[in-house]
N, C-alpha and C. Protein backbone atom coordinates (compact mmCIF):
# COMPACT_ATOMS: atom_id res chain seq x y z
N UNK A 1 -106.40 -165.71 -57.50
CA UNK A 1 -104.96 -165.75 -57.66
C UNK A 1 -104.56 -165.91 -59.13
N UNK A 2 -105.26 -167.01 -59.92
CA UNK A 2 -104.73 -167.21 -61.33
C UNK A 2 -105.07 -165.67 -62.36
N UNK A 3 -106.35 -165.49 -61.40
CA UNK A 3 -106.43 -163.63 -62.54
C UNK A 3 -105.60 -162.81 -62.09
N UNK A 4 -105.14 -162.25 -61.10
CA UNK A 4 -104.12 -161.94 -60.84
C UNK A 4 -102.47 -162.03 -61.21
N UNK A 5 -102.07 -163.31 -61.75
CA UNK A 5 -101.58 -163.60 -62.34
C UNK A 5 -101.28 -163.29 -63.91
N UNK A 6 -102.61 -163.48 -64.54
CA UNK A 6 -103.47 -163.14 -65.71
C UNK A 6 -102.98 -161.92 -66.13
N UNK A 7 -103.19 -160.86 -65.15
CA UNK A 7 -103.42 -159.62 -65.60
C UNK A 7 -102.10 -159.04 -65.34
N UNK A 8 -101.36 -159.82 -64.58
CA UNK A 8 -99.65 -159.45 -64.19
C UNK A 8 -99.16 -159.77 -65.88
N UNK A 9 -99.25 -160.99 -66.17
CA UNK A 9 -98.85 -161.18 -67.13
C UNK A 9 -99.12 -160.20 -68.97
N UNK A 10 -100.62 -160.01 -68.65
CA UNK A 10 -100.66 -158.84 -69.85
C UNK A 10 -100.24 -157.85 -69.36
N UNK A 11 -100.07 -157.38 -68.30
CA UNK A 11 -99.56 -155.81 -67.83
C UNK A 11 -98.03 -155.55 -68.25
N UNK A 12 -97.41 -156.77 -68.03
CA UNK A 12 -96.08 -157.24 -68.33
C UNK A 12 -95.68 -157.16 -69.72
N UNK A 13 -96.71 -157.49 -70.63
CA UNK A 13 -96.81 -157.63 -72.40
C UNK A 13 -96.12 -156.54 -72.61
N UNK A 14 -97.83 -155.76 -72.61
CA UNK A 14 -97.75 -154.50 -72.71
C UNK A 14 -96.91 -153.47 -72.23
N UNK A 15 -96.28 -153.41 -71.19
CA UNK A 15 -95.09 -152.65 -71.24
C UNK A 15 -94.26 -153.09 -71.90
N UNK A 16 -93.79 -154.08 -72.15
CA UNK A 16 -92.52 -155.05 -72.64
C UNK A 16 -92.61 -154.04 -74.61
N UNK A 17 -94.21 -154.35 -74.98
CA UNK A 17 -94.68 -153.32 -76.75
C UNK A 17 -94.55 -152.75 -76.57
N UNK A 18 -94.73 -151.56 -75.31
CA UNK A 18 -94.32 -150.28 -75.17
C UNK A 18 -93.19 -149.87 -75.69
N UNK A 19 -92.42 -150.04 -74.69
CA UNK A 19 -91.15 -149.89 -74.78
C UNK A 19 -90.45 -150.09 -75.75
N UNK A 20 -90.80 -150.66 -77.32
CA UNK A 20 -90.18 -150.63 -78.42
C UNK A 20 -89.98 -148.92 -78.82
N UNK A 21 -89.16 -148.67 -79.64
CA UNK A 21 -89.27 -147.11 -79.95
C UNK A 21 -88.62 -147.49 -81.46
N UNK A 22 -89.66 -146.20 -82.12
CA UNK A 22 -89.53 -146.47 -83.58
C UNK A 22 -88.82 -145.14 -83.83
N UNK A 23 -87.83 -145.42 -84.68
CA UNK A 23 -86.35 -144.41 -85.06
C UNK A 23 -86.93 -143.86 -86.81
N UNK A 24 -87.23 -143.14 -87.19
CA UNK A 24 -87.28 -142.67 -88.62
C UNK A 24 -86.04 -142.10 -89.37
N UNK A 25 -85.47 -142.55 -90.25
CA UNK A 25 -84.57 -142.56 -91.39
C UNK A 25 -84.33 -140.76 -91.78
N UNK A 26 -83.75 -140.41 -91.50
CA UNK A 26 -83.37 -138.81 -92.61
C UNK A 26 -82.05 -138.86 -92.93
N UNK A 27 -81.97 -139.71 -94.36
CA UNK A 27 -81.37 -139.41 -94.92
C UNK A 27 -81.30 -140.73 -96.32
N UNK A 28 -80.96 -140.39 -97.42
CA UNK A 28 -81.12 -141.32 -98.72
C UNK A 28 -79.78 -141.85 -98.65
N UNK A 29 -80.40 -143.56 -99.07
CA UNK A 29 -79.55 -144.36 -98.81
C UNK A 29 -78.85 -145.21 -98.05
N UNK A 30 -79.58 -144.64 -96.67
CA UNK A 30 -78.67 -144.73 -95.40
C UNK A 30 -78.33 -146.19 -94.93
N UNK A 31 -76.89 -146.43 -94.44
CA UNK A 31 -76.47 -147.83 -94.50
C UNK A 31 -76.95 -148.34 -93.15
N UNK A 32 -77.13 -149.75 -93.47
CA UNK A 32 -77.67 -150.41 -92.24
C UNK A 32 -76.53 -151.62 -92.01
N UNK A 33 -75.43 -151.72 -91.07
CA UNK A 33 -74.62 -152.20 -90.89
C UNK A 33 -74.56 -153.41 -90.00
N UNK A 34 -73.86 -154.39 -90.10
CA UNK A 34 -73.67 -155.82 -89.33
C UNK A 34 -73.02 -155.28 -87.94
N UNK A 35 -72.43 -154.64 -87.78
CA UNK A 35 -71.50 -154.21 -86.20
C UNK A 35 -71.97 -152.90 -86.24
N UNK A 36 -71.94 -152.03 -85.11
CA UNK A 36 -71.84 -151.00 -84.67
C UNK A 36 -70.37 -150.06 -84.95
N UNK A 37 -70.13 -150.37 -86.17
CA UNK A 37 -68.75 -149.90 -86.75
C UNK A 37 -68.71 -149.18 -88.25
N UNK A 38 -67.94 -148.14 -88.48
CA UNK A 38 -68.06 -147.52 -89.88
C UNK A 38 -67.40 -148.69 -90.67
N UNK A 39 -66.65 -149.32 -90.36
CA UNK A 39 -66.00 -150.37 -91.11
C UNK A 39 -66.59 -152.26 -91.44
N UNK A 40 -67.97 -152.05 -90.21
CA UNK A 40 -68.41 -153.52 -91.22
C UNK A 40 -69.32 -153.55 -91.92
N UNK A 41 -69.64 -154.06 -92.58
CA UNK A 41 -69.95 -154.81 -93.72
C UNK A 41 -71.58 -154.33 -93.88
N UNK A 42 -71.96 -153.65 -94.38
CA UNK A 42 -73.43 -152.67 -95.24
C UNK A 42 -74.07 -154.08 -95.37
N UNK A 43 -75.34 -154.03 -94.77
CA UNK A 43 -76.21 -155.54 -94.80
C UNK A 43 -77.21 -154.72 -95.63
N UNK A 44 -77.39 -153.94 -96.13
CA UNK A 44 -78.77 -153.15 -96.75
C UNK A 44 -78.83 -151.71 -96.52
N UNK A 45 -79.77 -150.81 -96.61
CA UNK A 45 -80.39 -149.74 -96.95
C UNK A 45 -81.61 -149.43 -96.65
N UNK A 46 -81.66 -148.03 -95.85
CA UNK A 46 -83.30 -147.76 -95.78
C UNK A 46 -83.39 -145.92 -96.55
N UNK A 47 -83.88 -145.70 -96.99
CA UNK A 47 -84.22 -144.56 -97.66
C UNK A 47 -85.16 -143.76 -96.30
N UNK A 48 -84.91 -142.29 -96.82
CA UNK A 48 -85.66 -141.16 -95.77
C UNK A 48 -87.19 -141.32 -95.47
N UNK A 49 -87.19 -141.20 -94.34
CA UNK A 49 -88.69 -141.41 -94.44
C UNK A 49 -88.89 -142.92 -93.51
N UNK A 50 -88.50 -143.76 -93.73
CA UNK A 50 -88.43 -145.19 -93.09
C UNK A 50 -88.58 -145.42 -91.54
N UNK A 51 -89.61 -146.02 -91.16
CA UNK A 51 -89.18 -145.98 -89.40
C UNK A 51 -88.74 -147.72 -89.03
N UNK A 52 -87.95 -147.41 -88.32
CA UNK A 52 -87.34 -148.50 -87.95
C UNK A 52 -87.57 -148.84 -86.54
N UNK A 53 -87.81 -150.23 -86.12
CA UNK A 53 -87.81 -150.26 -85.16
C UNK A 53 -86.28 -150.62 -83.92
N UNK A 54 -86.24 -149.95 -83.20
CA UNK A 54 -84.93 -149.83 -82.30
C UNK A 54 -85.26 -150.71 -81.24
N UNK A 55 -84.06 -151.41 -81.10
CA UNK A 55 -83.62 -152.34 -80.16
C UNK A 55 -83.33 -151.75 -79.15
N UNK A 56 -81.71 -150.34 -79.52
CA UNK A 56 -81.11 -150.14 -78.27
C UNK A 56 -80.75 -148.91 -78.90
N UNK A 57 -80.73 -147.36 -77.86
CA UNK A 57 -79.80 -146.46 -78.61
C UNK A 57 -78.95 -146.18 -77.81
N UNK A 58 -77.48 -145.86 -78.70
CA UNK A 58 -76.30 -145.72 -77.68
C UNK A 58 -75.67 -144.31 -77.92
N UNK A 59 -74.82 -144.46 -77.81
CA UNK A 59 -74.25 -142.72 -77.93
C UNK A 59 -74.15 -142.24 -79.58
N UNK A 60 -73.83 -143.23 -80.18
CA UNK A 60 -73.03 -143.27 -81.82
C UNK A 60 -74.00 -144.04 -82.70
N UNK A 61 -74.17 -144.86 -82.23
CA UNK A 61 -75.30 -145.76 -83.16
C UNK A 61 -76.56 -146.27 -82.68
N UNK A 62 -77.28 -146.94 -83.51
CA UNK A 62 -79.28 -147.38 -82.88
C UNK A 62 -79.06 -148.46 -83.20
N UNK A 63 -79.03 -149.84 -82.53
CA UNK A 63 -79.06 -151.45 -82.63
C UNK A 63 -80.67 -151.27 -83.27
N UNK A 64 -80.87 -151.54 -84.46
CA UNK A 64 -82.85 -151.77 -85.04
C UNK A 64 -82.53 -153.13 -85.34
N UNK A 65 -84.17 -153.90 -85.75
CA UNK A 65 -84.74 -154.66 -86.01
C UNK A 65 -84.81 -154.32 -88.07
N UNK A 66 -83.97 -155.61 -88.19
CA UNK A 66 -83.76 -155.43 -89.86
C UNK A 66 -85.23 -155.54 -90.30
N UNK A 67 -85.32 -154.34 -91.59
CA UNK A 67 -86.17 -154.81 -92.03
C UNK A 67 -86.64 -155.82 -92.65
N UNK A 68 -87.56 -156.32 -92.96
CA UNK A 68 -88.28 -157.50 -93.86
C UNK A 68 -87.75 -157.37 -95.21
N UNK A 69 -87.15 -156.24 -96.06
CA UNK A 69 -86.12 -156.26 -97.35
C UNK A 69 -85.45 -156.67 -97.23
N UNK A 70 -84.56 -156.54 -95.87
CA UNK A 70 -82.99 -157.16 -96.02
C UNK A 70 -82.82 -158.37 -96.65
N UNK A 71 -81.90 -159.32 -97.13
CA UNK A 71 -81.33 -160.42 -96.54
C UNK A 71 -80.28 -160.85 -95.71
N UNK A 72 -80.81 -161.70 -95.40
CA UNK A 72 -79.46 -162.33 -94.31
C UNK A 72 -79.18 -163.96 -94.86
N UNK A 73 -78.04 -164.42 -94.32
CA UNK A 73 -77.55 -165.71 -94.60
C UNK A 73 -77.48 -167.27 -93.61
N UNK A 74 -77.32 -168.27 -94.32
CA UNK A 74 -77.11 -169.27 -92.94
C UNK A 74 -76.69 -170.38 -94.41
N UNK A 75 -75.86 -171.24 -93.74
CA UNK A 75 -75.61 -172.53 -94.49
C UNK A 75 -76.55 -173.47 -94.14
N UNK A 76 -76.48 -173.68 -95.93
CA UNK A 76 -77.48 -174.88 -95.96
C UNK A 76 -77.34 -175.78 -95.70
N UNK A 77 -76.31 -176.32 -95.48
CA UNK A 77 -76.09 -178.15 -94.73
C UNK A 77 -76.67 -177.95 -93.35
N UNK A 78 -77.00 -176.59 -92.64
CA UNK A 78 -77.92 -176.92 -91.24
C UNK A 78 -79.34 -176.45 -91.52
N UNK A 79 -79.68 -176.62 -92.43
CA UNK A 79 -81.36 -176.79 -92.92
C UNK A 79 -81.83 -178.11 -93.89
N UNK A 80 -83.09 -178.16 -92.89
CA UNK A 80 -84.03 -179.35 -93.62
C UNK A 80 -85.05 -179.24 -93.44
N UNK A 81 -86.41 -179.24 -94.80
CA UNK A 81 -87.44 -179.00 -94.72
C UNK A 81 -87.81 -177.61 -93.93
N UNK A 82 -87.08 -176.35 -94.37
CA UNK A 82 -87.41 -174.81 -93.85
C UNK A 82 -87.34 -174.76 -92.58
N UNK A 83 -86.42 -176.02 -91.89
CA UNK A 83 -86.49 -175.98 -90.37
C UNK A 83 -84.74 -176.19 -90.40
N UNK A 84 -83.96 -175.60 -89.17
CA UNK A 84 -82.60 -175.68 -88.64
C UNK A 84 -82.49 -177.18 -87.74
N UNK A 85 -81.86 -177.91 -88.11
CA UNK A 85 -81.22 -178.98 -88.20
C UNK A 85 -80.16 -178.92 -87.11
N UNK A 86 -79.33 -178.16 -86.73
CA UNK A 86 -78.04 -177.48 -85.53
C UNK A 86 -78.30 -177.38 -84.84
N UNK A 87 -77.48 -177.75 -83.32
CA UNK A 87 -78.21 -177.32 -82.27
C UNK A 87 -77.90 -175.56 -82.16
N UNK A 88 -77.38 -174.80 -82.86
CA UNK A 88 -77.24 -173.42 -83.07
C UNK A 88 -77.01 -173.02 -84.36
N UNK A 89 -77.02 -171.96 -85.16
CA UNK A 89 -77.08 -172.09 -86.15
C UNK A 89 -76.57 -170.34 -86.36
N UNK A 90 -75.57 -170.14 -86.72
CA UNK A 90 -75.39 -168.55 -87.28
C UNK A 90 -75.82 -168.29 -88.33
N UNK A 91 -76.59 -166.97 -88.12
CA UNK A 91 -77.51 -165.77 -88.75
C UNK A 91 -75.88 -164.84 -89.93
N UNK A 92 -75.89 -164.85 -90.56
CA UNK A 92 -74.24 -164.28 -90.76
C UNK A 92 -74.57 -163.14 -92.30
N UNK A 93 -73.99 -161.58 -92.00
CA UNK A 93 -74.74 -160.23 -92.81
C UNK A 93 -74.37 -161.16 -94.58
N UNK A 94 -73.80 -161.75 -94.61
CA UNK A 94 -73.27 -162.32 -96.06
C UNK A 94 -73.17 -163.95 -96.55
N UNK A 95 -72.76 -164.16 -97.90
CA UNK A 95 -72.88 -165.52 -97.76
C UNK A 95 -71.85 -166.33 -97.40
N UNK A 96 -71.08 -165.95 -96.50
CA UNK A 96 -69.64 -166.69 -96.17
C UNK A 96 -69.45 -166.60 -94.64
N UNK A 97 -68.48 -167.45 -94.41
CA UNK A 97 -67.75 -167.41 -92.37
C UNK A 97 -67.15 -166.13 -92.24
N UNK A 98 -66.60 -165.52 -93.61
CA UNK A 98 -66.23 -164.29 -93.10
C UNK A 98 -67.14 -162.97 -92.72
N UNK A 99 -67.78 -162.77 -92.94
CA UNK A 99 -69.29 -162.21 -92.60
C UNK A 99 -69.88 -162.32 -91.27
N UNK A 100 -69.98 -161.03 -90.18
CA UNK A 100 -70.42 -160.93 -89.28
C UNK A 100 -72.05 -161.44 -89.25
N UNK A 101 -71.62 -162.07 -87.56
CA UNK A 101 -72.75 -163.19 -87.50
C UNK A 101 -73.60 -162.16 -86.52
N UNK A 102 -74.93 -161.97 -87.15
CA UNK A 102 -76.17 -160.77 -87.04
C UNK A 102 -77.26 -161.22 -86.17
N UNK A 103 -77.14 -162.69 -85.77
CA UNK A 103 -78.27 -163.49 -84.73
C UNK A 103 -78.06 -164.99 -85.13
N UNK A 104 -78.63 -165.62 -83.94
CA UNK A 104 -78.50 -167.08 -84.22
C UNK A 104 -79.95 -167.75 -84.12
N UNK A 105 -79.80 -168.96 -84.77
CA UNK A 105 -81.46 -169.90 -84.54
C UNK A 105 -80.97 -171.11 -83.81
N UNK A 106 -81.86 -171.58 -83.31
CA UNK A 106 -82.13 -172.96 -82.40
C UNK A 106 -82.43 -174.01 -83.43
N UNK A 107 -81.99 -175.15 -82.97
CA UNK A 107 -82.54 -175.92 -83.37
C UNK A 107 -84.19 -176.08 -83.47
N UNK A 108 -84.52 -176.53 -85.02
CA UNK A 108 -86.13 -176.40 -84.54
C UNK A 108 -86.59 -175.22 -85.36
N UNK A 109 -85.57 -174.00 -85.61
CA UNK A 109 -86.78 -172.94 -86.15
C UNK A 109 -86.54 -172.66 -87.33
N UNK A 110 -87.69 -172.23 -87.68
CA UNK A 110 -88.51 -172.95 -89.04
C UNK A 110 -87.68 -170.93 -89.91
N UNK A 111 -87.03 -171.21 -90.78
CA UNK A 111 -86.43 -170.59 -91.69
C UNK A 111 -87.36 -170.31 -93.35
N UNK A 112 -87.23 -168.52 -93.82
CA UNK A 112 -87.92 -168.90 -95.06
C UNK A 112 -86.93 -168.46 -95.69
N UNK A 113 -86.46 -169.46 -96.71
CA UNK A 113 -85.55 -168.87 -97.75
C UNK A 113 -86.09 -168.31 -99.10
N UNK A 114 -84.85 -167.21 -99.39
CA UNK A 114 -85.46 -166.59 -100.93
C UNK A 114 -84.79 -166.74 -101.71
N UNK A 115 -83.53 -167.63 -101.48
CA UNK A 115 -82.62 -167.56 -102.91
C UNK A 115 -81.28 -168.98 -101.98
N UNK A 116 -80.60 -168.73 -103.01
CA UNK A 116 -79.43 -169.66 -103.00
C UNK A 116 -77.97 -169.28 -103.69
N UNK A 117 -77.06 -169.14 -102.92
CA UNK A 117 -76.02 -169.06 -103.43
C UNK A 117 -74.72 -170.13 -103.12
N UNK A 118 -74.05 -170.50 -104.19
CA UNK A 118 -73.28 -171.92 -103.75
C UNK A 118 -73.98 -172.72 -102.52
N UNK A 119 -73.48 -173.12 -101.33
CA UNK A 119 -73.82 -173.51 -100.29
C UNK A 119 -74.55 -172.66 -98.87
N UNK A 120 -74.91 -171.08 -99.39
CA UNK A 120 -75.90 -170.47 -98.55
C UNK A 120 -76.93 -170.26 -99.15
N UNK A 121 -78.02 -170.05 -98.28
CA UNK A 121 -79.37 -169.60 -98.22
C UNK A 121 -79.74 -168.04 -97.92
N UNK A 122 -80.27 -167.34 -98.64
CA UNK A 122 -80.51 -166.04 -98.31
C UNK A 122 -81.96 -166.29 -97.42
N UNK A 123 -82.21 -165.62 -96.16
CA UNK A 123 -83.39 -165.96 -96.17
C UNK A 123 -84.16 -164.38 -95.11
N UNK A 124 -85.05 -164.49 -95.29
CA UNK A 124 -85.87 -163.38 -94.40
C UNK A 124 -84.93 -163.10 -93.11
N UNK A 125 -85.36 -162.24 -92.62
CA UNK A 125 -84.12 -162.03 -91.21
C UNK A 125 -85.21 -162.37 -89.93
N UNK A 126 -84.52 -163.04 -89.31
CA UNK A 126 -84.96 -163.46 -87.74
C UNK A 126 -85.75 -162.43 -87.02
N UNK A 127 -86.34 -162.88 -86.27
CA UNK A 127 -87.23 -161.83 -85.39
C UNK A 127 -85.99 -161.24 -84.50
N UNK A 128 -84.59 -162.27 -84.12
CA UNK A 128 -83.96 -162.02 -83.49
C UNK A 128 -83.00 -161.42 -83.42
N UNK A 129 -82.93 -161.11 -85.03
CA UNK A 129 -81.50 -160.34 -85.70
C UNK A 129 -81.49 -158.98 -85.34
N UNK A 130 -80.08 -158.48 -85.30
CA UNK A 130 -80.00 -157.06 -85.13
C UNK A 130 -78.95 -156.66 -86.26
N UNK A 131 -79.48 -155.30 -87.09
CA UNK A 131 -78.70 -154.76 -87.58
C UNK A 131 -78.48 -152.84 -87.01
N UNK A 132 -76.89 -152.43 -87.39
CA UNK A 132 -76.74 -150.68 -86.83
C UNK A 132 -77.39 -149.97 -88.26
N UNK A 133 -77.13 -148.52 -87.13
CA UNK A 133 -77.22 -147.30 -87.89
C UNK A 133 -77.02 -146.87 -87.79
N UNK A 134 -76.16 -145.48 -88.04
CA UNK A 134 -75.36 -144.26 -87.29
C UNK A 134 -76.64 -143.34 -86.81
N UNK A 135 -76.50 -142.67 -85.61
CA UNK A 135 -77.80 -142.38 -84.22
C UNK A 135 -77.75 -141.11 -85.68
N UNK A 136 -77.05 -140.32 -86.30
CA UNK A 136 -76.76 -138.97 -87.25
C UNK A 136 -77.72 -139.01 -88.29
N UNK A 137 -78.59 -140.28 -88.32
CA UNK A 137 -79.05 -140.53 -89.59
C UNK A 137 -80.65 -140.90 -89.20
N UNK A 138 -81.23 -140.96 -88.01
CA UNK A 138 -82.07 -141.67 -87.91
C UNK A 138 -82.83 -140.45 -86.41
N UNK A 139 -84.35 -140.14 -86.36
CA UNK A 139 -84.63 -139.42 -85.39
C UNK A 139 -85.53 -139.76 -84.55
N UNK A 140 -85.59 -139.64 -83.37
CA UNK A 140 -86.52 -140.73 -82.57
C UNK A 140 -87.44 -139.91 -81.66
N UNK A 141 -88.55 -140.23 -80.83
CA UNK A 141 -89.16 -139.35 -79.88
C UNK A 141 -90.56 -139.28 -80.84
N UNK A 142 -91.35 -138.09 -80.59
CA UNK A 142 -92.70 -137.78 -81.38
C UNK A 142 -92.09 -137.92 -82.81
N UNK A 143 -90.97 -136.77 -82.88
CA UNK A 143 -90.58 -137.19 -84.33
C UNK A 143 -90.42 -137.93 -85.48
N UNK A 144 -90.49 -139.36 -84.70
CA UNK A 144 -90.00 -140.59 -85.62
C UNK A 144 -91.46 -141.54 -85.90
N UNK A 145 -92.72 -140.86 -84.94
CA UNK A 145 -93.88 -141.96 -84.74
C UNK A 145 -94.32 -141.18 -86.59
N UNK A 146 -95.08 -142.57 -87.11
CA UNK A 146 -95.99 -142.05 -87.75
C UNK A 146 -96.69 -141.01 -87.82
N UNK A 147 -97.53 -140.05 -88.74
CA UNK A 147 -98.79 -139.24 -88.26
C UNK A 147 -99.84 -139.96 -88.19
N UNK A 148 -100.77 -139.93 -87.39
CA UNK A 148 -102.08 -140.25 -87.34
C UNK A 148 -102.86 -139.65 -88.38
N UNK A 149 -103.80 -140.52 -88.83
CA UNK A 149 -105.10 -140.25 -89.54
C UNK A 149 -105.32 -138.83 -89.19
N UNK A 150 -105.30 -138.00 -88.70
CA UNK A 150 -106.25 -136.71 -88.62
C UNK A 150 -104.97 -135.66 -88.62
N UNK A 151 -103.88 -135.93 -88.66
CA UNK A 151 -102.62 -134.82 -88.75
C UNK A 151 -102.49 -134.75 -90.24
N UNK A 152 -102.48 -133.58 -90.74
CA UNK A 152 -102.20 -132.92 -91.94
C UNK A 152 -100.68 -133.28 -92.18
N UNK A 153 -100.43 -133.99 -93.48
CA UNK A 153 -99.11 -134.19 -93.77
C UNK A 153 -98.66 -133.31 -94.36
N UNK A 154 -97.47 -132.45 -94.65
CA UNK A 154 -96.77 -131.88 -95.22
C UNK A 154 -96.09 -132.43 -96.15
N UNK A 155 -96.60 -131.54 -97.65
CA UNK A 155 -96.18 -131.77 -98.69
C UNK A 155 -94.72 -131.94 -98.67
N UNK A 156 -94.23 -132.46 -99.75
CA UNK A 156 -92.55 -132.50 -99.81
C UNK A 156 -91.93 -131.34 -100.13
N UNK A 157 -90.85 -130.96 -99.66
CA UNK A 157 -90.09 -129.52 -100.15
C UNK A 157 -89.15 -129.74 -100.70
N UNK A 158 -89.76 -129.60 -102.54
CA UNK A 158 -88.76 -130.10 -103.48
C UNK A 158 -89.23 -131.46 -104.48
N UNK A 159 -87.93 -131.40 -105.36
CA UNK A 159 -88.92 -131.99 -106.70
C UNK A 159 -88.76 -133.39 -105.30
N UNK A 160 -89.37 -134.20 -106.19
CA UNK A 160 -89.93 -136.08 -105.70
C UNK A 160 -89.68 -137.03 -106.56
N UNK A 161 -88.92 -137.98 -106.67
CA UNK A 161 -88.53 -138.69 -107.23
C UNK A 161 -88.80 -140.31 -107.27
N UNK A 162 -89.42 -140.82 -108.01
CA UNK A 162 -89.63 -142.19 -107.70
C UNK A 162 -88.67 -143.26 -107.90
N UNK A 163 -88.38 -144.05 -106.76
CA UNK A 163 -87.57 -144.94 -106.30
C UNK A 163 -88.07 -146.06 -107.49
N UNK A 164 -87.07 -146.83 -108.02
CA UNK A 164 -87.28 -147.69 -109.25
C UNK A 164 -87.78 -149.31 -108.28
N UNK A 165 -88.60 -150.17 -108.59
CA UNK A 165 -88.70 -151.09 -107.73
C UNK A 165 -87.59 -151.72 -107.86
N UNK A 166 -87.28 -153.11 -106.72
CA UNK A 166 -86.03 -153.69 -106.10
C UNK A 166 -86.15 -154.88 -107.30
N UNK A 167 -85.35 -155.53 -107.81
CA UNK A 167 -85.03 -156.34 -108.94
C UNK A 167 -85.61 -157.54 -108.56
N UNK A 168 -86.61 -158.23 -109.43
CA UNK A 168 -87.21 -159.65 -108.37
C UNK A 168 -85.77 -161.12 -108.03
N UNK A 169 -86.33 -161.22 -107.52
CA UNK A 169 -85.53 -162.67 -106.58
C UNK A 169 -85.81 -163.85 -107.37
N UNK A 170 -85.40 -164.56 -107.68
CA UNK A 170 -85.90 -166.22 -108.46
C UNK A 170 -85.43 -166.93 -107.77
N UNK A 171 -86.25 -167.89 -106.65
CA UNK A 171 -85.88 -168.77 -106.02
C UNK A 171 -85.95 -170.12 -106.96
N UNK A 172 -84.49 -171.39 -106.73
CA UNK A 172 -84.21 -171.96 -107.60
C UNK A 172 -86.08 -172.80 -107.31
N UNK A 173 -86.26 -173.45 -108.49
CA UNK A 173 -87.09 -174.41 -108.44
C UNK A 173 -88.90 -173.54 -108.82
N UNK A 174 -88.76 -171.93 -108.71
CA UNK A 174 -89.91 -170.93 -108.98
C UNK A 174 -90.25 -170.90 -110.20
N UNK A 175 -91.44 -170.21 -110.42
CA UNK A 175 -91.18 -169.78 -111.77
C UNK A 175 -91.28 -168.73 -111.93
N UNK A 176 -90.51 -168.07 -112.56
CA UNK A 176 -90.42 -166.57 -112.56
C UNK A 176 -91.64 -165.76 -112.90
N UNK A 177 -91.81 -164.33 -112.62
CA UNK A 177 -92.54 -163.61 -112.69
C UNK A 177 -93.05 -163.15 -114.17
């Protein structure tokens, strides 16, 4: 009975990983937004080429999983010692209340911050956060998976341009690079 169980339970995993679907980026620049709206608030950027992982796709837009570049925000009076202090705690695309709130934390979970501004914390984005994308910008199915090791990639069509790296971060109390 308990292997049975066992094997319900990885069978269960594993569909659960399945079922993620990874969305690839075509197009430069492309905005990654706090609401499912042309009008809120640009939380970041993914350049062509990028696969993202999708939450949800709807008719107009793809709910993804922010990348690990982004930042996101939370006030620091509900953090102590890289852990949330609140019994809830808003995830919010900016450093203010006016700023759509992108996921929340529990009391208890352990936060990494990269910077500081007045009374917020920029910090990595939640496993739980969701940011949009317009569905026009992003392509999903075989299309969007990686190639495998043994598929011939296709050269680029057209000059190539190298992306300048992202400006470093100085967290207060670091020492810079």
């Amino acid at each position: 009975m308990k292997r049975r169980i066992a094997i319900l339970v990885v069978w269960c995993l594993m569909a659960g990983w399945a079922g993620a679907e990874s969305v690839r980026v075509v197009g430069q620049r492309v905005n990654l937004r706090a609401r499912a709206d042309l009008k809120a608030e640009v939380v970041g950027q993914v350049a062509d080429g990028d696969l993202l992982e999708a939450r949800s796709i709807q008719e107009e837009w793809v709910e993804v999983v922010p990348p690990e570049s982004v930042d996101l925000w939370i006030h620091k009076d509900f953090v102590q010692g890289g852990k949330v202090v609140a019994s809830e705690l808003k995830v919010r695309a900016g450093p203010g209340i006016n700023y759509s709130v992108v996921a929340t934390l529990d009391r208890g979970a352990s936060v990494s911050v990269r910077g500081e501004f007045m009374e917020w914390l920029k910090i990595v984005p939640p496993s739980n956060a969701s940011l949009w994308v317009s569905k026009s910008y992003v392509e999903s199915g075989r299309a969007a998976r990686a190639p495998s090791p043994s598929e011939p990639v296709a050269p680029p069509s057209g000059p190539v341009t190298m992306a300048s790296p992202p400006p470093a971060v100085t967290v207060p109390g670091s020492i810079p690079p």
